[in-house]
Protein backbone atom coordinates (compact mmCIF):
# COMPACT_ATOMS: atom_id res chain seq x y z
CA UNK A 1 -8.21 -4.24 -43.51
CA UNK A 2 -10.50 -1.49 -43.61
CA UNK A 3 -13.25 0.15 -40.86
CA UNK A 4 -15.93 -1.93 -42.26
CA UNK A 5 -14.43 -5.06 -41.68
CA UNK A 6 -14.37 -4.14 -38.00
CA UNK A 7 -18.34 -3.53 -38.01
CA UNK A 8 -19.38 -6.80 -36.40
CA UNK A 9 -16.54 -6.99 -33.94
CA UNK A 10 -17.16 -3.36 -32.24
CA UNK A 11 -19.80 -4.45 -30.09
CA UNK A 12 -17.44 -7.59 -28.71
CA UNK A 13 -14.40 -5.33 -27.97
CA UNK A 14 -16.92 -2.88 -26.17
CA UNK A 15 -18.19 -5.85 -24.42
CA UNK A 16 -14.88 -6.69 -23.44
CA UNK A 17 -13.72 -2.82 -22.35
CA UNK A 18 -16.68 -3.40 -20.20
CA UNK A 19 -16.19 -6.09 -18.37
CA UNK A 20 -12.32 -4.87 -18.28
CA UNK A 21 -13.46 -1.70 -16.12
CA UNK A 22 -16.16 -3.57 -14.20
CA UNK A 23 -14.89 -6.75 -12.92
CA UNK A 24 -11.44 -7.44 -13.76
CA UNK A 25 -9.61 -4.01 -12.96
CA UNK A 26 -11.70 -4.22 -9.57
CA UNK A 27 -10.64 -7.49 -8.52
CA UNK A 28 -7.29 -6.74 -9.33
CA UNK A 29 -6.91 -3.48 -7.32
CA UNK A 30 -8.30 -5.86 -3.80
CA UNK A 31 -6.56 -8.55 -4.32
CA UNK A 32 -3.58 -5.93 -4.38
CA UNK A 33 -4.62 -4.68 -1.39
CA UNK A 34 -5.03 -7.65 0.37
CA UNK A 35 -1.33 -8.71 -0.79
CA UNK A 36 -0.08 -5.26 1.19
CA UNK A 37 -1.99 -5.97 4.46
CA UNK A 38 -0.68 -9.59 4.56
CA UNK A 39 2.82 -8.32 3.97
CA UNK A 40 2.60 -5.84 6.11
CA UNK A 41 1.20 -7.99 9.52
CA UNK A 42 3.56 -7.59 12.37
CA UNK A 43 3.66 -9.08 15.70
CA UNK A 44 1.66 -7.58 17.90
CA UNK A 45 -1.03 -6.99 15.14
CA UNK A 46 -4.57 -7.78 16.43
CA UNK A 47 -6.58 -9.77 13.42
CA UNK A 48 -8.95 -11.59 12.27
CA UNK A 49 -8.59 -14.61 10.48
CA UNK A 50 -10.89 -15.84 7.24
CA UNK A 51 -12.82 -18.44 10.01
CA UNK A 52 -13.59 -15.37 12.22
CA UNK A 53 -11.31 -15.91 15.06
CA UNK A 54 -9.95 -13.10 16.67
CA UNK A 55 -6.43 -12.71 18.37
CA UNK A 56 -3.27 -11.05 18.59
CA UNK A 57 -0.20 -12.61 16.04
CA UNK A 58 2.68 -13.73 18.50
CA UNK A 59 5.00 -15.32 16.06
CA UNK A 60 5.43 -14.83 12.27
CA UNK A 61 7.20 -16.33 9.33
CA UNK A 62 7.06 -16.14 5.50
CA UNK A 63 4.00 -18.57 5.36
CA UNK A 64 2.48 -19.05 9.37
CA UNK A 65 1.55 -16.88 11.93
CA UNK A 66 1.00 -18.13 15.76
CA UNK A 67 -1.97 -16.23 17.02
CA UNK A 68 -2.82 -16.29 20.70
CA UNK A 69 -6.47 -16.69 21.03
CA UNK A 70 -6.92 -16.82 25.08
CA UNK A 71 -4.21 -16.56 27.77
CA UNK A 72 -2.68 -19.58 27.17
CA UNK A 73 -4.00 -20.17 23.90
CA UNK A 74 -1.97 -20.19 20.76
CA UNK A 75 -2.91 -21.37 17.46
CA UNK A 76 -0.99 -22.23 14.37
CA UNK A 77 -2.70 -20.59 11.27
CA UNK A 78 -1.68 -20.17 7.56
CA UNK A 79 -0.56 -16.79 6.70
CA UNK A 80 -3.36 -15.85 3.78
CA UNK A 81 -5.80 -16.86 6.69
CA UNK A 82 -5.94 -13.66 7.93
CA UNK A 83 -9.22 -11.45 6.75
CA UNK A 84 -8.44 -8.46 8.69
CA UNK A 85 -6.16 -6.15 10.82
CA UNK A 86 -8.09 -4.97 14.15
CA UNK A 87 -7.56 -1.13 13.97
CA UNK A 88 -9.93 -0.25 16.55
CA UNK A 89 -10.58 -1.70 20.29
CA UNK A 90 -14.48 -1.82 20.10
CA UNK A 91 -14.34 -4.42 16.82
């Protein structure tokens, strides 16, 4: 197979390098990240989940957390619910 042959199948793999370095390797990298912030969620931890409640975790396990919402206010989410970690007070 020679250089030639290649011709009409440049423009494809440079389509493909493209899209490579513009969507895929992107995605990758944040979903990456968001894999290290939901492994690293302690108790304690004030968050925010995915529906845009806000409390402070109380209990957590491998695949729930029990967030306390109000005083006496806890509520059973699913662990990949959570959008954020609350690093400042005035969020």
């Amino acid at each position: 197979m020679n250089l030639e042959s290649l011709g009409p199948f440049i423009p494809l793999i440079l389509l493909f390098v493209l899209f490579y370095f513009l969507l895929i390797r992107p995605q990758q990298k944040q979903q990456k990240k968001r894999q290290e912030m939901l492994k690293s969620l302690n108790k304690g931890n004030r968050i925010v989940t995915i529906g845009g409640i806000h409390g402070v975790i109380k209990e957590i396990d491998d695949t729930t957390i029990s967030l306390r919402v109000a005083d006496n206010l806890n509520l059973k989410f699913a662990r990949t619910s959570v959008d954020r970690v609350i690093e400042d007070e005035n969020e």
